[in-house]
Structure formats: C-alpha cells, structure tokens
Protein backbone atom coordinates (compact mmCIF):
# COMPACT_ATOMS: atom_id res chain seq x y z
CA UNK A 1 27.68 106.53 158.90
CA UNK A 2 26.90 110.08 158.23
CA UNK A 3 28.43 113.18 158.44
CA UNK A 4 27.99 116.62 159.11
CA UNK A 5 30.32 119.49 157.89
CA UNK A 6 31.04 122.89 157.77
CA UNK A 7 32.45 124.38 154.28
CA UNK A 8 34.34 128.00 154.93
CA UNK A 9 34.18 130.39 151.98
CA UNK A 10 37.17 132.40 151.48
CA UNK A 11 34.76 135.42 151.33
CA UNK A 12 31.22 136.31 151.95
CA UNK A 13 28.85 135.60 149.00
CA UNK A 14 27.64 139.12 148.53
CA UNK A 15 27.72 142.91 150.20
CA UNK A 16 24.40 142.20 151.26
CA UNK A 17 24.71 138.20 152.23
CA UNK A 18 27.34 138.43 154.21
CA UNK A 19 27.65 134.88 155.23
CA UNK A 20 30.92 132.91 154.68
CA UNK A 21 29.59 129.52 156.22
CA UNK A 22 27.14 126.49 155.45
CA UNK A 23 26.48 123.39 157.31
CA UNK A 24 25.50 120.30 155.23
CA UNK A 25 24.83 116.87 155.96
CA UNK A 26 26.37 113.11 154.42
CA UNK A 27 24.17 110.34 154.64
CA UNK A 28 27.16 108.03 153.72
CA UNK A 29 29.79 109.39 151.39
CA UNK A 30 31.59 112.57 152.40
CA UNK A 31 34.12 112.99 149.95
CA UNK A 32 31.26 112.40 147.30
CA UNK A 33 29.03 115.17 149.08
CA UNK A 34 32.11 117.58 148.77
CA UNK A 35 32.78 117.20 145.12
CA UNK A 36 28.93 118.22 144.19
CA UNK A 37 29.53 121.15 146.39
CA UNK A 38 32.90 122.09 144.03
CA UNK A 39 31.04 121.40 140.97
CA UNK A 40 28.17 123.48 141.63
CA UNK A 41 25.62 120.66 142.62
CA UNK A 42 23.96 120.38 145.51
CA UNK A 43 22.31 122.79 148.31
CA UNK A 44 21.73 126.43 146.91
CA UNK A 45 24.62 128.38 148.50
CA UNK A 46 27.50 126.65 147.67
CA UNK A 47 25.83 126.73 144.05
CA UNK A 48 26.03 130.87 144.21
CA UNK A 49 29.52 130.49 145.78
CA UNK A 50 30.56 128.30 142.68
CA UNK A 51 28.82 131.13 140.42
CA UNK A 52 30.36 133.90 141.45
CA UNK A 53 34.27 131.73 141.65
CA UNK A 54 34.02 131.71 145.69
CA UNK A 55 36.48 129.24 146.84
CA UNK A 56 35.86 127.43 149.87
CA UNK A 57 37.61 124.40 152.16
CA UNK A 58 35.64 122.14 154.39
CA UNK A 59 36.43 123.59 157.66
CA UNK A 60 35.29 120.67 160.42
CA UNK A 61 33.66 117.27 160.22
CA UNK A 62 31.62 115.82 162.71
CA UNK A 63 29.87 112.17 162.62
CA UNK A 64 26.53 112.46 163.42
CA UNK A 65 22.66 112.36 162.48
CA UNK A 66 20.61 114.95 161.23
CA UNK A 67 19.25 116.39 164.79
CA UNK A 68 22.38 117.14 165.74
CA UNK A 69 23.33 119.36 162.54
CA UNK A 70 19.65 121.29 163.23
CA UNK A 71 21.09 121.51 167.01
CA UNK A 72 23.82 123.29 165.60
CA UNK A 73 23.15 125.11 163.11
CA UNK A 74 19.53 126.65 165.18
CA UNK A 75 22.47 128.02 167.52
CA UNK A 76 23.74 129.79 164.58
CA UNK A 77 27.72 129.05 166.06
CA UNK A 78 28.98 128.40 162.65
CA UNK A 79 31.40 131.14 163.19
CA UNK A 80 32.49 130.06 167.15
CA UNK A 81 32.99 126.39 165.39
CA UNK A 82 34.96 127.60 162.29
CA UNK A 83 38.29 126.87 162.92
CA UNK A 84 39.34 129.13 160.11
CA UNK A 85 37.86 132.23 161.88
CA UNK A 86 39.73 132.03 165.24
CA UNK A 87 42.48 134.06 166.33
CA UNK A 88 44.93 131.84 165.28
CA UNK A 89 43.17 129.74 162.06
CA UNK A 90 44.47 125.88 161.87
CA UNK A 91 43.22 123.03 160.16
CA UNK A 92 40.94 120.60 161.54
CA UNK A 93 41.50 117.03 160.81
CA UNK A 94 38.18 114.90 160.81
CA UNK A 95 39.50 112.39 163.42
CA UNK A 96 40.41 115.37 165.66
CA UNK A 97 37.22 117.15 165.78
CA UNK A 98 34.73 117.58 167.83
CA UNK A 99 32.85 114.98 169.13
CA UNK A 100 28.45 115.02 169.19
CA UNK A 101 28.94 114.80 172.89
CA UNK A 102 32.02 117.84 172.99
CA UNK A 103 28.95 119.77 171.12
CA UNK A 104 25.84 119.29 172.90
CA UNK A 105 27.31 119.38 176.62
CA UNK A 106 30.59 121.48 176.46
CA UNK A 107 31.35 123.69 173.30
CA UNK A 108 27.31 124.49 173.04
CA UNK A 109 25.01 123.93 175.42
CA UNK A 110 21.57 123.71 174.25
C-alpha cells in the first residue's frame, strides 16, 4: 500500500521561503517515512526544517499512488487541504481522511 502525506511546519522555513507545507509519498511504510523526516533524512525541505529546529506534525494521510500526489500537489492546494490552517484547526485521523476519489471529483477538481 502506499501513502501520501502532508507534514505542517509550525512556521515557514525562511522570510523569503515562506512555505509551511510538503507533500511526500510512502511506498509501504508510513510511520518509517515519518521518522527520516524527524531525523533529518529524506527529501530536502524537511532536512532545512530539521536544521533550523522547525517542528512539524503530519497533517493528513491519504492512500494512494504517485499520480495522485503530482495531481495534488500541481494544484498547489496544500494549504485548502491542511487541516491545521482552517478556521477552526483539528486533527485529521488517517482513517478519516480524504478519500483519492473525495480529491479528484469533489474537494479538487482537476
């Protein structure tokens, strides 16, 4: 199974990177995926986030394949999808999010 997910960083990276969002992908471990991300390992910007002591939580979980997390993120939603940045912020658990098909025909059409 794999995973896509959406880690919220508790503040932008930089004055002049403003972005407090990244969308990764799990080919089969999540949890696994998550930890490299906390230690510094992994895809570049959760590596500067680590640098610089930028906290961040994973914000939603969707199960799905790699053209749907390019669907996604070429929309550039990750803020409109980030629980954490709504009105009223609440946690997502994974088996309440979104499904692929919520995505693609309701949420975002593309």
């Amino acid at each position: 199974m794999s995973f896509i997910y959406l880690l919220h960083f508790e503040q932008p990276i930089s004055p002049n990177y403003t972005t407090q969002h990244y969308l990764g992908f799990a080919e089969h471990c999540l949890p696994a995926r998550i930890q490299a991300h906390e230690l510094g390992r992994g895809a570049r910007l959760p590596q500067v986030a680590y640098q610089r002591g930028i906290c961040f939580q994973v914000a939603r979980v969707w199960i799905g394949d790699r053209s749907l997390k390019r669907r996604i993120k070429n929309r550039k939603a990750s803020p409109r999808l980030c629980p954490c940045c709504s009105a009223s912020p609440q946690p997502v658990a994974y088996a309440q999010d979104l499904t692929p098909e919520q995505i693609a025909d309701e949420l975002i059409p593309f």
